[in-house]
PDB file of N, CA and C in Angstrom:
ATOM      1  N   UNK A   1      -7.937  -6.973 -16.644  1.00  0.00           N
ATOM      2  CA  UNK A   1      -8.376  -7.599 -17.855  1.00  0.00           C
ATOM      3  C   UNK A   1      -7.379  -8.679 -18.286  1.00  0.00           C
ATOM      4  N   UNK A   2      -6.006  -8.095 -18.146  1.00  0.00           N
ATOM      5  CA  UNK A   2      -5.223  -9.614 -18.801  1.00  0.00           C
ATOM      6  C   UNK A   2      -5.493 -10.650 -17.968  1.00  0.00           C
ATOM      7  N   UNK A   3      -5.206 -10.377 -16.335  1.00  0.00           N
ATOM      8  CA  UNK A   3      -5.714 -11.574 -15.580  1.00  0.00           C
ATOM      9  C   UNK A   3      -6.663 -12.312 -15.799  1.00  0.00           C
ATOM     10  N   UNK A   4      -7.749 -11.856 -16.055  1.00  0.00           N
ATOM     11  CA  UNK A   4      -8.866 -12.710 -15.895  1.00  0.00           C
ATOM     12  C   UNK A   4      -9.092 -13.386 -17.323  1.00  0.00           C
ATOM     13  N   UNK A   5      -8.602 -12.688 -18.323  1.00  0.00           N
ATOM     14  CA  UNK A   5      -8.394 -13.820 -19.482  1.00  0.00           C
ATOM     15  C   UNK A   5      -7.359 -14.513 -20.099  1.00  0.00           C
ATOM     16  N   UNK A   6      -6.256 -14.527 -19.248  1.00  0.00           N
ATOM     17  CA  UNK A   6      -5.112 -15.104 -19.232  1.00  0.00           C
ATOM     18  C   UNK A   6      -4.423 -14.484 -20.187  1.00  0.00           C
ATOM     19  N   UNK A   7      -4.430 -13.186 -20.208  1.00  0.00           N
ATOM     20  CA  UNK A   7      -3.361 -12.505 -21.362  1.00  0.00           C
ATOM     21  C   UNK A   7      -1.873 -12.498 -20.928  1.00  0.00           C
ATOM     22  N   UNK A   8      -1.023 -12.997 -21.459  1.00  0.00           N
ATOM     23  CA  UNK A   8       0.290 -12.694 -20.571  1.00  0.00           C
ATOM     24  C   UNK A   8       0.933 -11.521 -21.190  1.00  0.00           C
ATOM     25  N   UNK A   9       0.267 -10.710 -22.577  1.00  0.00           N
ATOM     26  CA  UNK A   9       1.375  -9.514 -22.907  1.00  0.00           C
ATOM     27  C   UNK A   9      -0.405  -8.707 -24.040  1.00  0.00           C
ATOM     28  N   UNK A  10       0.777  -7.785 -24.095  1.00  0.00           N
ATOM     29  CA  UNK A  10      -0.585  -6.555 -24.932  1.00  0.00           C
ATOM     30  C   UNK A  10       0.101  -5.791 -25.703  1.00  0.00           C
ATOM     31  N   UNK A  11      -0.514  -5.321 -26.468  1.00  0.00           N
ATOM     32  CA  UNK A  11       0.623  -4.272 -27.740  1.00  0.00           C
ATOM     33  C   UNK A  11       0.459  -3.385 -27.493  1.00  0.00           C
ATOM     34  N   UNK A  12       1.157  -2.327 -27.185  1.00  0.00           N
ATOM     35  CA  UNK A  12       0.793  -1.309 -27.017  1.00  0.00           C
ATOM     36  C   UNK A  12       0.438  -0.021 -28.500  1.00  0.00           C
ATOM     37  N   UNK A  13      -0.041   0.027 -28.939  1.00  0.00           N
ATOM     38  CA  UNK A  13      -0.637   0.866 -30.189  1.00  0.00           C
ATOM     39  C   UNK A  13      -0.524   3.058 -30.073  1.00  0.00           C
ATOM     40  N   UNK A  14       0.070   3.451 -31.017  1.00  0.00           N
ATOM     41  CA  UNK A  14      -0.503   4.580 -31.019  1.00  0.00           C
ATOM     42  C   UNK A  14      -0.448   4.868 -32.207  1.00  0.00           C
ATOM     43  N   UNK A  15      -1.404   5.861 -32.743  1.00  0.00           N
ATOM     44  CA  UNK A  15      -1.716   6.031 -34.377  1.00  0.00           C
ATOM     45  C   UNK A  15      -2.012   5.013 -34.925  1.00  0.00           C
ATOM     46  N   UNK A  16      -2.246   4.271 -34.397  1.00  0.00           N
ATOM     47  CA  UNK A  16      -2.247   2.877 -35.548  1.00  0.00           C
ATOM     48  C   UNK A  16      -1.231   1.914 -35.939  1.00  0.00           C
ATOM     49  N   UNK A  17       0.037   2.419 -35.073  1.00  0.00           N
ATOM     50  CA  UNK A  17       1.136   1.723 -34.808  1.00  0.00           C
ATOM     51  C   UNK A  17       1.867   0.854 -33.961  1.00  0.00           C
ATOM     52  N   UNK A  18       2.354  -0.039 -33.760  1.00  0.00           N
ATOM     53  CA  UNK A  18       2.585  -0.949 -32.578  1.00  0.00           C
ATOM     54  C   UNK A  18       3.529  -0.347 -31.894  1.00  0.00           C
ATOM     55  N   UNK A  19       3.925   0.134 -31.207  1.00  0.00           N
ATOM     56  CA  UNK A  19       4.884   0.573 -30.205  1.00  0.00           C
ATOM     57  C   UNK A  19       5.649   0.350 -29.332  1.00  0.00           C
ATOM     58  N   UNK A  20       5.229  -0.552 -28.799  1.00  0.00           N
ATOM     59  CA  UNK A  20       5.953  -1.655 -28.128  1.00  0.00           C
ATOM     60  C   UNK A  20       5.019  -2.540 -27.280  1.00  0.00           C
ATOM     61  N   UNK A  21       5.226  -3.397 -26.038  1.00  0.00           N
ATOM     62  CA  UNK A  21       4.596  -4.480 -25.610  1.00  0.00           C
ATOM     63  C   UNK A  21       4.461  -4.218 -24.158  1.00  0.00           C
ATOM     64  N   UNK A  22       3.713  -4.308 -23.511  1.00  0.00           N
ATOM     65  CA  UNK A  22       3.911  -4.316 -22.162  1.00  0.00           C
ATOM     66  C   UNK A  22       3.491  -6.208 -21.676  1.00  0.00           C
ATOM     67  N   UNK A  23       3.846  -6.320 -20.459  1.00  0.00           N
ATOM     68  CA  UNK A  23       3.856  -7.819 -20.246  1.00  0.00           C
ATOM     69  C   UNK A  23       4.093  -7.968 -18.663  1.00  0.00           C
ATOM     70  N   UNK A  24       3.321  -9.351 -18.591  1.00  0.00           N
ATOM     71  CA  UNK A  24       2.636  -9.607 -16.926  1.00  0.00           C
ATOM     72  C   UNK A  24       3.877  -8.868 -16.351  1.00  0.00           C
ATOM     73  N   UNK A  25       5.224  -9.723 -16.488  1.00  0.00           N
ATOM     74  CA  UNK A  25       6.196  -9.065 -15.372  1.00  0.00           C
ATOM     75  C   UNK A  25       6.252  -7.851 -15.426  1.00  0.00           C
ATOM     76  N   UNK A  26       6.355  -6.719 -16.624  1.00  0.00           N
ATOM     77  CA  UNK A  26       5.828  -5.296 -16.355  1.00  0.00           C
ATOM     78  C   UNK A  26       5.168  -5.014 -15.148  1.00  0.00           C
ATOM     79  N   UNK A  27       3.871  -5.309 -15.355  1.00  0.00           N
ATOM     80  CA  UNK A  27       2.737  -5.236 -14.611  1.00  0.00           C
ATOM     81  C   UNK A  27       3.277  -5.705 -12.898  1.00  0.00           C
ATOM     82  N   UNK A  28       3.695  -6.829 -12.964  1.00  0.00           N
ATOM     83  CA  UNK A  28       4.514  -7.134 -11.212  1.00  0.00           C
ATOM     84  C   UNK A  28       5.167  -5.994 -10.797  1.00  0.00           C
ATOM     85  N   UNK A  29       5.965  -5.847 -11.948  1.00  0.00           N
ATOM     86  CA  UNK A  29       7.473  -4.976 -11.487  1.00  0.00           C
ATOM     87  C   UNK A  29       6.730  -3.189 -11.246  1.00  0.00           C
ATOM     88  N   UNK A  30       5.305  -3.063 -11.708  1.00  0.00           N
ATOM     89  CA  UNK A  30       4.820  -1.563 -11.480  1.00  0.00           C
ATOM     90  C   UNK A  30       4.189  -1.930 -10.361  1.00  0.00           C
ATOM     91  N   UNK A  31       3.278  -2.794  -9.775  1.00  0.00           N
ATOM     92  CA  UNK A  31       3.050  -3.255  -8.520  1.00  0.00           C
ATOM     93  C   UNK A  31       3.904  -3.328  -7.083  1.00  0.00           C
ATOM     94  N   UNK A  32       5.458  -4.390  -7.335  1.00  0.00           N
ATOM     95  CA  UNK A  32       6.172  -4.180  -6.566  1.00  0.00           C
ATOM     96  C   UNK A  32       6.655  -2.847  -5.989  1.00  0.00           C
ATOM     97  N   UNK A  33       6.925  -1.728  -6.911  1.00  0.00           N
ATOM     98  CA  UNK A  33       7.224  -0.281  -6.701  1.00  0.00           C
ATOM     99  C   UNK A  33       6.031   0.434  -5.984  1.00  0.00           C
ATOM    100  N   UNK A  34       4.772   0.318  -6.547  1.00  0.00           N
ATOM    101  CA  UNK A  34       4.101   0.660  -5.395  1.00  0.00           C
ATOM    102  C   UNK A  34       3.404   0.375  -4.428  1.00  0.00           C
ATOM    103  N   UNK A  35       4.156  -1.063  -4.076  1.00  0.00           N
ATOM    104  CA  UNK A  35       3.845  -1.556  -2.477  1.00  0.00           C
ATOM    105  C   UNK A  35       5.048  -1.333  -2.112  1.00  0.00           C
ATOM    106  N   UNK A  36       6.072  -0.138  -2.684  1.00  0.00           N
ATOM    107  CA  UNK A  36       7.572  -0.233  -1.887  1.00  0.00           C
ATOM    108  C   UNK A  36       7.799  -1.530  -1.864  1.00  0.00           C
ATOM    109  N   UNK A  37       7.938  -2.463  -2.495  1.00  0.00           N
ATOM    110  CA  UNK A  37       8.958  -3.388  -2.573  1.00  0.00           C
ATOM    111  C   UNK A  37      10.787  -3.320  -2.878  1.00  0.00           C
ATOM    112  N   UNK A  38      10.780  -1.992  -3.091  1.00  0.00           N
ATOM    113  CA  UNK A  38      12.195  -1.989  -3.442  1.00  0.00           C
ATOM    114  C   UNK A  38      13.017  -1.567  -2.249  1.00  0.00           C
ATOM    115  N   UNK A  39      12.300  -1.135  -1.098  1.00  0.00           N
ATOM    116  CA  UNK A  39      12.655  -0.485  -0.369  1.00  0.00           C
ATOM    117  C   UNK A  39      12.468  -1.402   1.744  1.00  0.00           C
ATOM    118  N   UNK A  40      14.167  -1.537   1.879  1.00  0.00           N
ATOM    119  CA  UNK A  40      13.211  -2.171   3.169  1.00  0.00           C
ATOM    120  C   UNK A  40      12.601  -1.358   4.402  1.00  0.00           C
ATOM    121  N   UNK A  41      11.529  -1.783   4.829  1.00  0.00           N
ATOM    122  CA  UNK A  41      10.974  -0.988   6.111  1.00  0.00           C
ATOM    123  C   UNK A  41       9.650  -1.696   6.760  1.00  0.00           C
ATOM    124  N   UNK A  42       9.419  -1.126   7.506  1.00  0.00           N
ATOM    125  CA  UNK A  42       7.999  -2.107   8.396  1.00  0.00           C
ATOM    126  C   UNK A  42       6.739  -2.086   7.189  1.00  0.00           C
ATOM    127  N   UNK A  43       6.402  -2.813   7.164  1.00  0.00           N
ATOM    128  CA  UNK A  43       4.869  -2.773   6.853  1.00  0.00           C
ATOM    129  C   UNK A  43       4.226  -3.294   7.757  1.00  0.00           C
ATOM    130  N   UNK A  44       3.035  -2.351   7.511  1.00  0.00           N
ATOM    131  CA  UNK A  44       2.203  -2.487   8.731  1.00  0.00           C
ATOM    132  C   UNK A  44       0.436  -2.714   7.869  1.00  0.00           C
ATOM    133  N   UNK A  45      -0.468  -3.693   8.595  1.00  0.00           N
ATOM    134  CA  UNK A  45      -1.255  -3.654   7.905  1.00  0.00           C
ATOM    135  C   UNK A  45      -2.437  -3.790   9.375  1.00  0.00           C
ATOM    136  N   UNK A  46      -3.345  -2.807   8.873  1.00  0.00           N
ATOM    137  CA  UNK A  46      -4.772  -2.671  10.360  1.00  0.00           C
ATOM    138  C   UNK A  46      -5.936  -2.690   9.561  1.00  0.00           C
ATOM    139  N   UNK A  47      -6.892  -2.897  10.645  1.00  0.00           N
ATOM    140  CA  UNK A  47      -8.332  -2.437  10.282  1.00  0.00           C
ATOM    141  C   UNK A  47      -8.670  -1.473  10.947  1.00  0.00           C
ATOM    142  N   UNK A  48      -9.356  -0.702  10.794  1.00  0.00           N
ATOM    143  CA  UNK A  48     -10.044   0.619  11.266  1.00  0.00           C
ATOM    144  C   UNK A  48     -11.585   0.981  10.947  1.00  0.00           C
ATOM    145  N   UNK A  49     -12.203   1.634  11.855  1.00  0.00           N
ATOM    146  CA  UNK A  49     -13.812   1.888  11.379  1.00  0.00           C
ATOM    147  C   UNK A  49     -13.633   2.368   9.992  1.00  0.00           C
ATOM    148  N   UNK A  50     -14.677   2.513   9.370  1.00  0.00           N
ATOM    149  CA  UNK A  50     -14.749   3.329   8.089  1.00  0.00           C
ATOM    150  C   UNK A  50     -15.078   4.877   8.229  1.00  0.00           C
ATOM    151  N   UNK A  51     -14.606   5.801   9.327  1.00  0.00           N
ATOM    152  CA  UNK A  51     -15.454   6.455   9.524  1.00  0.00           C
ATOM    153  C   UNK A  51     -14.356   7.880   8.783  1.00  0.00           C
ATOM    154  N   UNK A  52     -14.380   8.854   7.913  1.00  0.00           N
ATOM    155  CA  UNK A  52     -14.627  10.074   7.043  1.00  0.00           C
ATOM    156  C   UNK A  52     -13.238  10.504   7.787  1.00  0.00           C
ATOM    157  N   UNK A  53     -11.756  10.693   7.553  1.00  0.00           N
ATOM    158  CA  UNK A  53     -10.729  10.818   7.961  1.00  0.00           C
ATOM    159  C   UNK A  53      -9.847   9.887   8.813  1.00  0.00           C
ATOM    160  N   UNK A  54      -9.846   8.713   8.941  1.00  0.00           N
ATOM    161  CA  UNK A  54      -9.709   7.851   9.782  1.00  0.00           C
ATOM    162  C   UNK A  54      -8.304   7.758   9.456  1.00  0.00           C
ATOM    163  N   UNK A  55      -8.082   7.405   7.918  1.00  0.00           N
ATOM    164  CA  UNK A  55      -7.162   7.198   7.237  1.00  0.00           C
ATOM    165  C   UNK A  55      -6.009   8.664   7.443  1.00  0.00           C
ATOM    166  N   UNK A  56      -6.562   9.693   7.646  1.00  0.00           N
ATOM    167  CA  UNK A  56      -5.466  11.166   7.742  1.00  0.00           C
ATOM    168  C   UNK A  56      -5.137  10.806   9.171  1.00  0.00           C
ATOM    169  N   UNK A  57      -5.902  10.535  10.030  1.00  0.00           N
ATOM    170  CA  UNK A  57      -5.509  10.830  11.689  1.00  0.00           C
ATOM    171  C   UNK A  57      -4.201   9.615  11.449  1.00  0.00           C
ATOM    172  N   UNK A  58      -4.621   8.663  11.223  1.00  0.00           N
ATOM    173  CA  UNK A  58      -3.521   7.336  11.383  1.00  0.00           C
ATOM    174  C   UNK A  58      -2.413   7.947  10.443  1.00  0.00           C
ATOM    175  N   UNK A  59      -1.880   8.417   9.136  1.00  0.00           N
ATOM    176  CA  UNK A  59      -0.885   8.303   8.912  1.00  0.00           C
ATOM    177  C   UNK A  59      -0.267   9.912   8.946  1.00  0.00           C
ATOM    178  N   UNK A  60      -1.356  11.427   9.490  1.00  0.00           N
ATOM    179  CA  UNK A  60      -0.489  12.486  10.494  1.00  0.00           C
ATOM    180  C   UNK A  60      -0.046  11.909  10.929  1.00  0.00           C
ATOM    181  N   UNK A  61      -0.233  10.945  12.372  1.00  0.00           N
ATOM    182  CA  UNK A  61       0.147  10.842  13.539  1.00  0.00           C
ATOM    183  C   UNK A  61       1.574  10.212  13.310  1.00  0.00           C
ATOM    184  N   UNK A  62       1.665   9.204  12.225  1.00  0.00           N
ATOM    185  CA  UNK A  62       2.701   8.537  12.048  1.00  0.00           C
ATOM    186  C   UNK A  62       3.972   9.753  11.716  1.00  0.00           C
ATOM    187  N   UNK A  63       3.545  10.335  10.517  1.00  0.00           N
ATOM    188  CA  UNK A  63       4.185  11.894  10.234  1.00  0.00           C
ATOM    189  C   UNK A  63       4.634  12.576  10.900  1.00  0.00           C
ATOM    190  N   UNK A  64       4.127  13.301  12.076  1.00  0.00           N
ATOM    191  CA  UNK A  64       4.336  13.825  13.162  1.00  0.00           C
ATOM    192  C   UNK A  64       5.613  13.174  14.333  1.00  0.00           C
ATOM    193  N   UNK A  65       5.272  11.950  14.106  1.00  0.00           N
ATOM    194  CA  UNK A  65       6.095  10.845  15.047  1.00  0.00           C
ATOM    195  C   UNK A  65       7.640  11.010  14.086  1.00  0.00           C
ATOM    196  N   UNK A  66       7.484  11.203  12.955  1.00  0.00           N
ATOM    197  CA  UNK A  66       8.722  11.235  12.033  1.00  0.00           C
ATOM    198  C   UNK A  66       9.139  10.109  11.030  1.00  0.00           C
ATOM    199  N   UNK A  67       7.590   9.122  10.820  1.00  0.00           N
ATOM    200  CA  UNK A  67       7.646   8.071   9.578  1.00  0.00           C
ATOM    201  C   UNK A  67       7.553   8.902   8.629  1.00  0.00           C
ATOM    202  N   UNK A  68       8.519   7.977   7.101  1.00  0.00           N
ATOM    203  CA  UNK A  68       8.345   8.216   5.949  1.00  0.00           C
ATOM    204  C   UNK A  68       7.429   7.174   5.676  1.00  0.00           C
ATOM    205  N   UNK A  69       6.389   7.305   4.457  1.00  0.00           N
ATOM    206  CA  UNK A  69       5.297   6.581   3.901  1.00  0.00           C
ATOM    207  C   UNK A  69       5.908   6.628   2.985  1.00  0.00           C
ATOM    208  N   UNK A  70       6.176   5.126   2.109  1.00  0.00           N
ATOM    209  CA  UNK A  70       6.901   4.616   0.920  1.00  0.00           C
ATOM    210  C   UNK A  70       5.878   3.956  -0.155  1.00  0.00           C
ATOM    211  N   UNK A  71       4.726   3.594   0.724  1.00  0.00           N
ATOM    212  CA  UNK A  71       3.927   2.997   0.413  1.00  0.00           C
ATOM    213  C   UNK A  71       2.122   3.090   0.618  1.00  0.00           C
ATOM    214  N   UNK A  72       0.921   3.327   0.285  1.00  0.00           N
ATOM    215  CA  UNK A  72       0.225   2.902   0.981  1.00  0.00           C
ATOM    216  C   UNK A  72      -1.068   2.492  -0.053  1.00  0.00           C
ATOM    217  N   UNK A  73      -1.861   1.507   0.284  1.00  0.00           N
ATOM    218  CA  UNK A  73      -3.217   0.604  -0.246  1.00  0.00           C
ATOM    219  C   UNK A  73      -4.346   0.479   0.672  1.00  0.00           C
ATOM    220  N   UNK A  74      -5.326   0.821   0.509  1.00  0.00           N
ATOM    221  CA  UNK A  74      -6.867   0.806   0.776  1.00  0.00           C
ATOM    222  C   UNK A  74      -7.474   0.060   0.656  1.00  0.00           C
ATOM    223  N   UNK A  75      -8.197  -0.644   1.321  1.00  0.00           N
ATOM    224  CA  UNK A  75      -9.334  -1.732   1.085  1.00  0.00           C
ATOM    225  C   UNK A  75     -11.433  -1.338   1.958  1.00  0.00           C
ATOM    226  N   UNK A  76     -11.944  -0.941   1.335  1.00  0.00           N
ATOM    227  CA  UNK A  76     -13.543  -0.257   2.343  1.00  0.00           C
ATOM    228  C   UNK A  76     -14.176  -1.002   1.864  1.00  0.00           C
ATOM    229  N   UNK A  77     -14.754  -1.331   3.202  1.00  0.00           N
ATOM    230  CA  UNK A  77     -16.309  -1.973   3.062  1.00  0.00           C
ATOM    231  C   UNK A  77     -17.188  -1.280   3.745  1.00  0.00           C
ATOM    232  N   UNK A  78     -18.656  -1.550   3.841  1.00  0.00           N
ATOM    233  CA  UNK A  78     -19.392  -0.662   4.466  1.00  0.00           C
ATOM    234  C   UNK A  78     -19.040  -0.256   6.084  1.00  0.00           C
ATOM    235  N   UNK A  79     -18.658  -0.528   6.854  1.00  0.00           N
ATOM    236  CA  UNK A  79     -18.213  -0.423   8.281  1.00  0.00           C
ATOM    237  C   UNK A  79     -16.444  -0.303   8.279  1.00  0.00           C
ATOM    238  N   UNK A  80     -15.676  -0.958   7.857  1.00  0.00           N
ATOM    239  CA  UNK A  80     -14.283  -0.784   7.825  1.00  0.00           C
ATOM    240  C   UNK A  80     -13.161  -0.641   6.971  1.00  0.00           C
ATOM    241  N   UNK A  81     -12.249  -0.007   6.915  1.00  0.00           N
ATOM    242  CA  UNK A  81     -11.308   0.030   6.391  1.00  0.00           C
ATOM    243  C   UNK A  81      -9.781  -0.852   6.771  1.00  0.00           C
ATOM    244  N   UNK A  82      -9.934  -1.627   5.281  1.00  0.00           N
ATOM    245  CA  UNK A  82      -8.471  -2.208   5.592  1.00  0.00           C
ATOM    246  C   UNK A  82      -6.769  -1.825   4.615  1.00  0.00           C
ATOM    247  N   UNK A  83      -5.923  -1.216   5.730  1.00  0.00           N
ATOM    248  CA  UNK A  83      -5.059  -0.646   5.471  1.00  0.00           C
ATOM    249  C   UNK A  83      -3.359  -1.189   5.555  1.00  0.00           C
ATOM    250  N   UNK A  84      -2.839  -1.167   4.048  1.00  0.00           N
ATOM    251  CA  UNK A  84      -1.278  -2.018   4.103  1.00  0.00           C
ATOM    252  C   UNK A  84      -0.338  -0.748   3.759  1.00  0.00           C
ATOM    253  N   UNK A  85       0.462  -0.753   4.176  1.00  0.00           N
ATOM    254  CA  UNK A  85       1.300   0.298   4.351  1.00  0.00           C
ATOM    255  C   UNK A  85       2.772   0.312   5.116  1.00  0.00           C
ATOM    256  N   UNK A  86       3.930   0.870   4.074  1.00  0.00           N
ATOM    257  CA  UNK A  86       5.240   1.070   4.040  1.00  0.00           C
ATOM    258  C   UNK A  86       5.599   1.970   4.669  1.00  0.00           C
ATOM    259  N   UNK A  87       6.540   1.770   6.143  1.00  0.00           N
ATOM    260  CA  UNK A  87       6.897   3.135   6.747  1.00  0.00           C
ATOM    261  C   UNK A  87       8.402   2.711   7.081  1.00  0.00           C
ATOM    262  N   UNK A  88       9.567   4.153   6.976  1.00  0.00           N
ATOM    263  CA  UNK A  88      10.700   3.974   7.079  1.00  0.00           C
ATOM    264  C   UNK A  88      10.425   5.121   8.033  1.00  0.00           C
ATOM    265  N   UNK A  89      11.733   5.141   8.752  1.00  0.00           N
ATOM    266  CA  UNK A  89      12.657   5.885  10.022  1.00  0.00           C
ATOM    267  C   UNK A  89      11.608   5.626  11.462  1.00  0.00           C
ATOM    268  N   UNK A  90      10.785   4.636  11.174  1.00  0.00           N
ATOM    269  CA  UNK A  90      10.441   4.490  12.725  1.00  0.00           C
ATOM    270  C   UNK A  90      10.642   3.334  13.177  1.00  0.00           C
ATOM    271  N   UNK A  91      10.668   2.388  14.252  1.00  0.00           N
ATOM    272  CA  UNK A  91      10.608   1.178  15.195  1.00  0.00           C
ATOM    273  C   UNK A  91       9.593   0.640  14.739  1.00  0.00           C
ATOM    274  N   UNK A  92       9.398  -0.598  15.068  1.00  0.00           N
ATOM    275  CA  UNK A  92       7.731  -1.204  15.357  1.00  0.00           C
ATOM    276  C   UNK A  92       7.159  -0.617  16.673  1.00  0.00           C
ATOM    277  N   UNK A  93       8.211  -0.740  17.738  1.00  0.00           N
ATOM    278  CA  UNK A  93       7.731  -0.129  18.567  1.00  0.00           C
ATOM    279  C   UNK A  93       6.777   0.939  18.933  1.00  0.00           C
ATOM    280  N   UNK A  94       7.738   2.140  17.919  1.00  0.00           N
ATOM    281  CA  UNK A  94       7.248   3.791  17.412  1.00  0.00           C
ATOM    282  C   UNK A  94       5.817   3.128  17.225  1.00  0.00           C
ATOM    283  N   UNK A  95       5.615   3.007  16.219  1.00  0.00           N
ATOM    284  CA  UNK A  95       4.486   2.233  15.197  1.00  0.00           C
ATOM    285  C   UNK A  95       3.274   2.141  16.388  1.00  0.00           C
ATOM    286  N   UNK A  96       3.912   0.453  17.013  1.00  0.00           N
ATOM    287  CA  UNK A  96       2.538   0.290  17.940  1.00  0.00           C
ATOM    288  C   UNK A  96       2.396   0.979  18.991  1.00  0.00           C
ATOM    289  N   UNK A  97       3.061   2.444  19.981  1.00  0.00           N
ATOM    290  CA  UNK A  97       2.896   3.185  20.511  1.00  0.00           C
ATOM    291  C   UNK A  97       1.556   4.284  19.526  1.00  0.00           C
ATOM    292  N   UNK A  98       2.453   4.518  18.760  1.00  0.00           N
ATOM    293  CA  UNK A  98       1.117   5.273  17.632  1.00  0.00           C
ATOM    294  C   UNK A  98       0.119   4.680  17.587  1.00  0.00           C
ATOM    295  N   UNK A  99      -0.392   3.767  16.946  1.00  0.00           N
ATOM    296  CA  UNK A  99      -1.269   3.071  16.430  1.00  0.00           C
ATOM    297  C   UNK A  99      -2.705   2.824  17.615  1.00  0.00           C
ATOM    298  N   UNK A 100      -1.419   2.670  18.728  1.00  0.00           N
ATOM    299  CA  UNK A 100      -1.938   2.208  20.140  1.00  0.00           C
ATOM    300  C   UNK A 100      -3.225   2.920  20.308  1.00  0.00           C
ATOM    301  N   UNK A 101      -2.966   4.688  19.932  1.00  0.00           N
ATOM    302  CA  UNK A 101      -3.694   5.290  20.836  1.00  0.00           C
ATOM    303  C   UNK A 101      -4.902   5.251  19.589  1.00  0.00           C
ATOM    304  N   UNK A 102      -5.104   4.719  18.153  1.00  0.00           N
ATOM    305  CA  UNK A 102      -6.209   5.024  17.815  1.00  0.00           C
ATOM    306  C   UNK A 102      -7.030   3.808  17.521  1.00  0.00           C
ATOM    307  N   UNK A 103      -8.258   3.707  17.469  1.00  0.00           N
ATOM    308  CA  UNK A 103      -9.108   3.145  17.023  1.00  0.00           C
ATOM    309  C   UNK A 103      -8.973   1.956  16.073  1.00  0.00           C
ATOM    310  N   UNK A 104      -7.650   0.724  15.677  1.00  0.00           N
ATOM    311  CA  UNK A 104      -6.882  -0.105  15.078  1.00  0.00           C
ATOM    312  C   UNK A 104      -7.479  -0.980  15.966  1.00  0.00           C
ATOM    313  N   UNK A 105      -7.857  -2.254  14.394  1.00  0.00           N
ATOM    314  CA  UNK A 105      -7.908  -3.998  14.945  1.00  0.00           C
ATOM    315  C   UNK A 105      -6.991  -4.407  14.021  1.00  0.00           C
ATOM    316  N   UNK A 106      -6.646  -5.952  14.517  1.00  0.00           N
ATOM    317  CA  UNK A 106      -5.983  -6.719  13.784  1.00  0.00           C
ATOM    318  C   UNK A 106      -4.960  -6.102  12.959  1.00  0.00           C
ATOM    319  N   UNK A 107      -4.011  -5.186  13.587  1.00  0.00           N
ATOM    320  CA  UNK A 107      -2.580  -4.621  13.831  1.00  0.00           C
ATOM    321  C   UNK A 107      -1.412  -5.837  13.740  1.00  0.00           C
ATOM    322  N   UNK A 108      -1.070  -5.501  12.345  1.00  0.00           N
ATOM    323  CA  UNK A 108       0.049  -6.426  11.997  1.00  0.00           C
ATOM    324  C   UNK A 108       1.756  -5.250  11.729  1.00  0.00           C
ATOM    325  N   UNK A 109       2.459  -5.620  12.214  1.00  0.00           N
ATOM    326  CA  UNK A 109       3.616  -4.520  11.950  1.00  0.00           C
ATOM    327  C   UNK A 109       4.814  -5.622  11.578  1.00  0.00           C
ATOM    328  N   UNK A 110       5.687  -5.968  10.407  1.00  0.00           N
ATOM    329  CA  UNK A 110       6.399  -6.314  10.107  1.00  0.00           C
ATOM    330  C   UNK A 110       7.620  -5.863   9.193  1.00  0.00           C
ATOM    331  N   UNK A 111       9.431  -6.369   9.299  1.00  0.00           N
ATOM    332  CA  UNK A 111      10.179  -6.220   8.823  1.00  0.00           C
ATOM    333  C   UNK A 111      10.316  -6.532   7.585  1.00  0.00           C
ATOM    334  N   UNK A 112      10.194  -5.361   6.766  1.00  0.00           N
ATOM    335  CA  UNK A 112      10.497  -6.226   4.823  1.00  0.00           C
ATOM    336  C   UNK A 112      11.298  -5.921   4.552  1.00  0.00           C
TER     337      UNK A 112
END
């Protein structure tokens, strides 16, 4: 809502009282934290079918392999899922060995 009507701050109200303000950079700075921005490690971003666990098999497997998930965001459309996501204690390597064996397009793995 502020975006789209160019609000840059909001009051925050309780009882009928002003309380304090929240404001766009707020809003960045709760964003950055949960895309793990504070934190460096690969992000990795794929597409995958849309198909009813797709999303558990891909980040067990990572689990299992011994990634931490710092981060992760969802995107579905009717046929696919698109997935951005923060992983610490593995390689890219690790990563695209994993990734390798499942059902992943347009497999991006990068240093942040």
């Amino acid at each position: 809502m502020m975006v789209f009507n160019r609000i840059g701050s909001v009051v925050v109200m309780e009882e009928g009282q002003a309380v304090g303000i929240i404001t766009e950079t707020d809003m960045f700075r709760i964003f950055l934290r949960l895309l793990g921005g504070e934190e460096r490690g690969l992000r990795v971003t794929l597409r995958a079918p849309a198909f009813r666990g797709i999303q558990a098999d891909i980040l067990t497997d990572i689990a299992r392999a011994g990634g931490h998930l710092v981060s992760l965001g969802n995107l579905t459309d009717d046929d696919s899922v698109l997935m951005a996501f923060k992983v610490l204690d593995l390689t890219a390597e690790d990563l695209e060995a994993i990734l390798g064996e499942l059902p992943v397009d347009d497999l991006d793995i990068r240093e942040v």
